[in-house]
C-alpha atoms as a PDB file:
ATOM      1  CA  UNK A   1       0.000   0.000   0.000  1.00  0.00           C
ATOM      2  CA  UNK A   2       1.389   3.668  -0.727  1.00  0.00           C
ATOM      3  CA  UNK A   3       0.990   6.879   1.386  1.00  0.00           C
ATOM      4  CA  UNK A   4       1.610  10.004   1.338  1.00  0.00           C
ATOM      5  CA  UNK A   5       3.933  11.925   4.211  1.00  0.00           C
ATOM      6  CA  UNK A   6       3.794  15.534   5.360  1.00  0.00           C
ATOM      7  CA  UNK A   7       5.374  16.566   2.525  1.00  0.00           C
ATOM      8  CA  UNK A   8       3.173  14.999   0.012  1.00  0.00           C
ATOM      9  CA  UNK A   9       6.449  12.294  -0.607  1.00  0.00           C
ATOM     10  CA  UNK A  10       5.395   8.982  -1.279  1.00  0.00           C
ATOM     11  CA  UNK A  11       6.541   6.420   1.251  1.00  0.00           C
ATOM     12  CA  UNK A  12       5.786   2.624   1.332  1.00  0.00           C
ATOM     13  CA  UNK A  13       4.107   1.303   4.570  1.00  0.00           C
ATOM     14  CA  UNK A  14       5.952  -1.588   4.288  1.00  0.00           C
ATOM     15  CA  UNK A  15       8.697   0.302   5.916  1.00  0.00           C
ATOM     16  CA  UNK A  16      11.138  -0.601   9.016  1.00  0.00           C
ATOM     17  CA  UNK A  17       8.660  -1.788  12.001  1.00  0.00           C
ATOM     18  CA  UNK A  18      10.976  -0.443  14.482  1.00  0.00           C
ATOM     19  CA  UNK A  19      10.483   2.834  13.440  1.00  0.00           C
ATOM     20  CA  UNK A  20       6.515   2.228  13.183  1.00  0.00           C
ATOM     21  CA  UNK A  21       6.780   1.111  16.671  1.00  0.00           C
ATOM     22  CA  UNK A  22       8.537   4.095  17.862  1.00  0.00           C
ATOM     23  CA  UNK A  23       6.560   6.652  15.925  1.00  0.00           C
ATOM     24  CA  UNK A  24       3.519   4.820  17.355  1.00  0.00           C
ATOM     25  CA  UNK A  25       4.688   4.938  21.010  1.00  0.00           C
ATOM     26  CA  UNK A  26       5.587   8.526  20.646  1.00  0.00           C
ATOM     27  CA  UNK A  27       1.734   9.569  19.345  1.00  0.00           C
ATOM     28  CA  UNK A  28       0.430   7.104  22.273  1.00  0.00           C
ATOM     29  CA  UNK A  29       2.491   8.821  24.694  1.00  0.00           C
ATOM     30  CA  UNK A  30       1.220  12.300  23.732  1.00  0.00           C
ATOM     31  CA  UNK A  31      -2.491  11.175  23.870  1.00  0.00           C
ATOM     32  CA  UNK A  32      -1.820   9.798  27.218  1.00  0.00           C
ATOM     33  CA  UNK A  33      -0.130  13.503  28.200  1.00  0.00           C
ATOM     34  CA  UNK A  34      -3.153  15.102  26.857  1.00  0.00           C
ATOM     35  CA  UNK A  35      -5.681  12.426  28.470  1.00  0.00           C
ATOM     36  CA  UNK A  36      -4.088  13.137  31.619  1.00  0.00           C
ATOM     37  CA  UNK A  37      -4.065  17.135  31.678  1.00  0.00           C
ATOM     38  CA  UNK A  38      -5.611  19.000  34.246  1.00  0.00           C
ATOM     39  CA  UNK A  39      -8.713  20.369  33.124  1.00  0.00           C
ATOM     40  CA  UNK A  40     -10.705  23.335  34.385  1.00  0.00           C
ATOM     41  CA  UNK A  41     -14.031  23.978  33.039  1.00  0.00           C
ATOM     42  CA  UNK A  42     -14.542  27.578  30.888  1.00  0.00           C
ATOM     43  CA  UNK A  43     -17.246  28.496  33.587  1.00  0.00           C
ATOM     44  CA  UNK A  44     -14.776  28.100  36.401  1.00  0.00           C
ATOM     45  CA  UNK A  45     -12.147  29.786  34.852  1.00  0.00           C
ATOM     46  CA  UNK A  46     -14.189  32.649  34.388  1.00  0.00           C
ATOM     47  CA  UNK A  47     -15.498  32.965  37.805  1.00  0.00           C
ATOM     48  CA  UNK A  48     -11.570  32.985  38.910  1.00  0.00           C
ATOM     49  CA  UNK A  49     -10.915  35.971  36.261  1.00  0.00           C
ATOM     50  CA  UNK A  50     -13.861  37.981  38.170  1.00  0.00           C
ATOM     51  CA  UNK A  51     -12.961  36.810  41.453  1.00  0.00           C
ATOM     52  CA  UNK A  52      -9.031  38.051  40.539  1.00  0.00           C
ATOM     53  CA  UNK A  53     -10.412  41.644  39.147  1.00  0.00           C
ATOM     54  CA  UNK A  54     -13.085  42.372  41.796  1.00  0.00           C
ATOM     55  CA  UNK A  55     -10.076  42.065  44.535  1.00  0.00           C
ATOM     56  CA  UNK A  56      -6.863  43.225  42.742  1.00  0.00           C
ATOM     57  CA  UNK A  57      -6.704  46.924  43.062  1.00  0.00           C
ATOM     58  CA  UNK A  58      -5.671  48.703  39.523  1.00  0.00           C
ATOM     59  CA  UNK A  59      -3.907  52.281  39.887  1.00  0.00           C
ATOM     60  CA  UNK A  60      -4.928  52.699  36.213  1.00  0.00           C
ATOM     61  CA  UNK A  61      -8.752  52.653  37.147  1.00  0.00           C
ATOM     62  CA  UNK A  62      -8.950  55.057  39.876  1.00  0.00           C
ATOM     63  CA  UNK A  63     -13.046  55.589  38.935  1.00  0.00           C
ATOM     64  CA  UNK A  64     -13.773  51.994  39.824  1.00  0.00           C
ATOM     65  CA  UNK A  65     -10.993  51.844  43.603  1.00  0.00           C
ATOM     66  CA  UNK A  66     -11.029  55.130  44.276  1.00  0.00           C
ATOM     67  CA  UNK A  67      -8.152  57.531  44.532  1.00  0.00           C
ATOM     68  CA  UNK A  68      -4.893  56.319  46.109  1.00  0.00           C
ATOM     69  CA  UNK A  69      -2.179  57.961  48.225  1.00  0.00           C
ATOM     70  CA  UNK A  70       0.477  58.988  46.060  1.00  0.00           C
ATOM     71  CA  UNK A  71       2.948  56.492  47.805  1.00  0.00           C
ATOM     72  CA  UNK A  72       0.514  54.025  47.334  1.00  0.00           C
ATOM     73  CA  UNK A  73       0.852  54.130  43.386  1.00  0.00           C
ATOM     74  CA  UNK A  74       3.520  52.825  41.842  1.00  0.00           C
ATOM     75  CA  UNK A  75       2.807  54.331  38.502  1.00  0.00           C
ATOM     76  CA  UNK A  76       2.652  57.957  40.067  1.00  0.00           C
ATOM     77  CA  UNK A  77       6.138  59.722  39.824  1.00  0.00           C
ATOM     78  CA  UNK A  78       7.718  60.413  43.046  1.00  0.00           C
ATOM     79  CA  UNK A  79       9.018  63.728  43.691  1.00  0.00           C
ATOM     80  CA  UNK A  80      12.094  64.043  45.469  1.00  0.00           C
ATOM     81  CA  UNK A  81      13.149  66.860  47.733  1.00  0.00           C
ATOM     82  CA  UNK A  82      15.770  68.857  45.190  1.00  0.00           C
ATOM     83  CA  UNK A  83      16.545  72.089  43.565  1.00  0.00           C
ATOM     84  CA  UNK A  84      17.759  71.848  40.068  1.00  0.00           C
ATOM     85  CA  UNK A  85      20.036  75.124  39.293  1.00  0.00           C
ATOM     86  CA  UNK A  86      21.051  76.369  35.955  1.00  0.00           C
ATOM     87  CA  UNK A  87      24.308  78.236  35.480  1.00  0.00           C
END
């Protein structure tokens, strides 16, 4: 029987069985890594997204947490204590 690769090459099937063997083994091996993935359910993940926003303060949305001290934010610029002077 003839086949066609990747490539479109023709290859015969009655090829080395070694390599068969080892080329099946290697696709069993990642079905079993994808059979035995953690899953988490679309619904849960989205209740962890809204869970993670409703409790994680954002500097950037100071409508929604209110306004922050100004050593509270790290994306305010802090002012230091100095006099520049031009000669």
């Amino acid at each position: 029987m003839v086949a066609y690769g990747n490539a479109g090459a023709v290859r015969s099937d009655r090829g080395n069985p070694e390599i068969k063997l080892q080329r099946m083994c290697l696709v069993r091996d990642q079905v079993m890594d994808e059979l035995n993935r953690d899953r988490v359910a679309s619904s849960q993940s989205c209740n962890r997204i809204i869970q993670y926003t409703k409790s994680t303060s954002d500097y950037m949305l100071p409508s929604s947490w209110g306004d922050r001290e100004k050593h509270e934010d790290p994306y305010n610029p802090q002012v230091k204590d100095s006099c520049c002077t031009i000669s």
